[in-house]
Protein backbone atom coordinates (compact mmCIF):
# COMPACT_ATOMS: atom_id res chain seq x y z
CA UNK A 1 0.00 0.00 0.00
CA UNK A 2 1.52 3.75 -1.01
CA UNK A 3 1.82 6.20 1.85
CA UNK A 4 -0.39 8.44 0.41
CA UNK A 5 -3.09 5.88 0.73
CA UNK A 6 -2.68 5.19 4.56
CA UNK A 7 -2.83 8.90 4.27
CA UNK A 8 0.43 9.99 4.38
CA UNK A 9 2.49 12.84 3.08
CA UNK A 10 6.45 12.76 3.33
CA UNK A 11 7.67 16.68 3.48
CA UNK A 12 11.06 15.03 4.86
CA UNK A 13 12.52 12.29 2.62
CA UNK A 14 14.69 11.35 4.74
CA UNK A 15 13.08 8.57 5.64
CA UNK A 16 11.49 6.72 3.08
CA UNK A 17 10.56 3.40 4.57
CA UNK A 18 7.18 1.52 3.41
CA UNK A 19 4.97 2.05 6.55
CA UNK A 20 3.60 -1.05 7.97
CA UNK A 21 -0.32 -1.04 7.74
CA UNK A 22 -2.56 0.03 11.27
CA UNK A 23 -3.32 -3.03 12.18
CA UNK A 24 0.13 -4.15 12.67
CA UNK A 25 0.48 -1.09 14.99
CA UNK A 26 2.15 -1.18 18.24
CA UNK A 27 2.12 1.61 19.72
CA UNK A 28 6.21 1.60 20.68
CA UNK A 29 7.67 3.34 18.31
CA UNK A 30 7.50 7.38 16.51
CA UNK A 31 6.69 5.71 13.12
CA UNK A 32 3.93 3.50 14.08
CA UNK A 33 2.37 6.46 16.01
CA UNK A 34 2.31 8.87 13.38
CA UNK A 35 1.26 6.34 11.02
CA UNK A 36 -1.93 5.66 12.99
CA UNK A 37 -2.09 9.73 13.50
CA UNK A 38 -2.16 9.57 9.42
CA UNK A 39 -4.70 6.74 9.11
CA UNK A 40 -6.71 8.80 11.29
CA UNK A 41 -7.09 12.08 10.20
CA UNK A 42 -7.50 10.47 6.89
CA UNK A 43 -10.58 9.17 7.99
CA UNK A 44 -11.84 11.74 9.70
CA UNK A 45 -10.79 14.54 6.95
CA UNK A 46 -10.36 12.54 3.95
CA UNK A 47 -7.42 13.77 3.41
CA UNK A 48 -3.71 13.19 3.95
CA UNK A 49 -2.26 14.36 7.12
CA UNK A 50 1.56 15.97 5.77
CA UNK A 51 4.43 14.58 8.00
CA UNK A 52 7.76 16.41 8.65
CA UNK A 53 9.57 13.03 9.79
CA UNK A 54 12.17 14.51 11.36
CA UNK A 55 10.32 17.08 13.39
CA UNK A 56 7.51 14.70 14.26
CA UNK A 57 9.32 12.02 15.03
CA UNK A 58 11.32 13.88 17.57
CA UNK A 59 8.37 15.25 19.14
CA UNK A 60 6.51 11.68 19.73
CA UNK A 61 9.45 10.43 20.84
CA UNK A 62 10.25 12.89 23.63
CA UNK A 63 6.61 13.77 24.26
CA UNK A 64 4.46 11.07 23.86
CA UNK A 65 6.62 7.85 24.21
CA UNK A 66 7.98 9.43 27.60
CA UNK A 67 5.07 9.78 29.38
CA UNK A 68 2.75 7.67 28.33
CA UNK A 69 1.76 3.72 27.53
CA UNK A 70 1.16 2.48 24.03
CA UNK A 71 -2.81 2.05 25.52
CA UNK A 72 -2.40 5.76 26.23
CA UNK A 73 -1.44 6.84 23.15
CA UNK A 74 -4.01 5.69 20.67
CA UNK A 75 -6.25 6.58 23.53
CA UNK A 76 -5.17 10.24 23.13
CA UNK A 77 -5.76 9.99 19.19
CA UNK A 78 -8.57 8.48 19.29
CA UNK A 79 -10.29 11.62 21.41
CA UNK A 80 -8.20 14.27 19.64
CA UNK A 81 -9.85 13.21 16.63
CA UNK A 82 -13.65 11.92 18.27
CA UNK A 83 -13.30 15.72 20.12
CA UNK A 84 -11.21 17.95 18.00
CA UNK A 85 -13.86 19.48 16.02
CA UNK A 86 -16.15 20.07 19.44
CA UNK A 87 -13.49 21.37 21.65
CA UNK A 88 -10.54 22.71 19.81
CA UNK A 89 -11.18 23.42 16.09
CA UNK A 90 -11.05 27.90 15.70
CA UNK A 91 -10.65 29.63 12.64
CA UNK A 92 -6.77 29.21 12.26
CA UNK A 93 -6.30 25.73 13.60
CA UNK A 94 -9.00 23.84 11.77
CA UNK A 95 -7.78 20.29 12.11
CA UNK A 96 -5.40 18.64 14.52
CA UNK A 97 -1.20 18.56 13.78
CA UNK A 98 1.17 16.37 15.43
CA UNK A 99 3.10 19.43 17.02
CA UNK A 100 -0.53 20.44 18.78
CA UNK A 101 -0.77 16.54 19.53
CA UNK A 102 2.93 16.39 21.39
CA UNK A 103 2.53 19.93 23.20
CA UNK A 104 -0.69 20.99 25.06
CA UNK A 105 -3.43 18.73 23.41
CA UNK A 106 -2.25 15.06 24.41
CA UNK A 107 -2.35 15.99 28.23
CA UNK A 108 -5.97 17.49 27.60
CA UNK A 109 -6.98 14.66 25.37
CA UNK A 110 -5.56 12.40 28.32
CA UNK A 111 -7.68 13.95 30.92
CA UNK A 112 -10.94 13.44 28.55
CA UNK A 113 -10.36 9.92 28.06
CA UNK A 114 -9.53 9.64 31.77
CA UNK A 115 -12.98 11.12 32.44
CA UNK A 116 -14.69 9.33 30.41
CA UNK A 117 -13.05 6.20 31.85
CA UNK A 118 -14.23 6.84 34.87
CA UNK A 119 -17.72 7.83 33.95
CA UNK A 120 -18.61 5.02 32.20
CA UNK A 121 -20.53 3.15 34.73
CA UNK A 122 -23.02 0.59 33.65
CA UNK A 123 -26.97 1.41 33.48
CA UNK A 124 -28.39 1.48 36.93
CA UNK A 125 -24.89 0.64 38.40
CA UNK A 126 -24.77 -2.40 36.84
CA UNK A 127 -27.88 -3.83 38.60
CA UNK A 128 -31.18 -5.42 37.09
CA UNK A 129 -33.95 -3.04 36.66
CA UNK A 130 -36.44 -5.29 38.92
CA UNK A 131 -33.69 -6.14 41.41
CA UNK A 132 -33.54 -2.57 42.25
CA UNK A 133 -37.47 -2.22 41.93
CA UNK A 134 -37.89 -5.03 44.65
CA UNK A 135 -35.25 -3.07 47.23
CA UNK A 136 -37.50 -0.11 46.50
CA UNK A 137 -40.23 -1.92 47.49
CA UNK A 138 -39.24 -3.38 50.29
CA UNK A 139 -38.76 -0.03 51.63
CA UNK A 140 -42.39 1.28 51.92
């Protein structure tokens, strides 16, 4: 598969590797993160996401890979891109960048999933509809 079909852009030739598909992602290393950056924006924009390899890579490595878990990080993604348009999108920033990602956005994209983690407690607590109808009962 061409980069530009995993949606893909190389501004840096540097490094001009075939990038594994997103299902052999893992999460460990700057390429496989920005590839699954890539894959995502180009479903969400249809378009391709234009990476500076050597700038990006940097970044991911001494932002992302540093402080967080390869669970962590496609959990940040995954919100930046399920929240970007709600919460962050103005007028000069209209889609998401991997320097936004690496700086102030993956620690606010953390907390969301976090929340949201945390809030995600089964209907009624996780309790039958008519168990908790009989305790009500019981009370009268």
């Amino acid at each position: 598969m061409l980069d530009a079909e995993r949606g893909i852009n190389n501004y840096n030739n540097d490094i001009n590797e075939d990038i594994e598909p997103t299902t052999n992602i893992t999460f460990e290393t700057p390429k496989d993160i920005i590839t699954y950056f890539c894959t995502k924006y180009l479903e969400h924009y249809e378009m391709n996401y234009s990476v500076n390899w050597g700038r990006d890579a940097s970044l991911v490595k001494n932002k992302l890979i540093k402080h967080f878990t390869p669970d962590e990080i496609k959990a940040i993604i995954d919100t930046v891109f399920a929240e970007y348009d709600r919460r962050w999108k103005t007028q000069k920033y209209q889609r998401p960048t991997i320097g936004a990602l690496t700086t102030w956005m993956a620690r606010e994209a953390y907390a969301i999933y976090r929340q949201n983690e945390v809030t995600n407690v089964p209907e009624n607590g996780g309790y039958d509809f008519e168990i908790i109808m009989a305790r009500l009962r019981r009370r009268d």
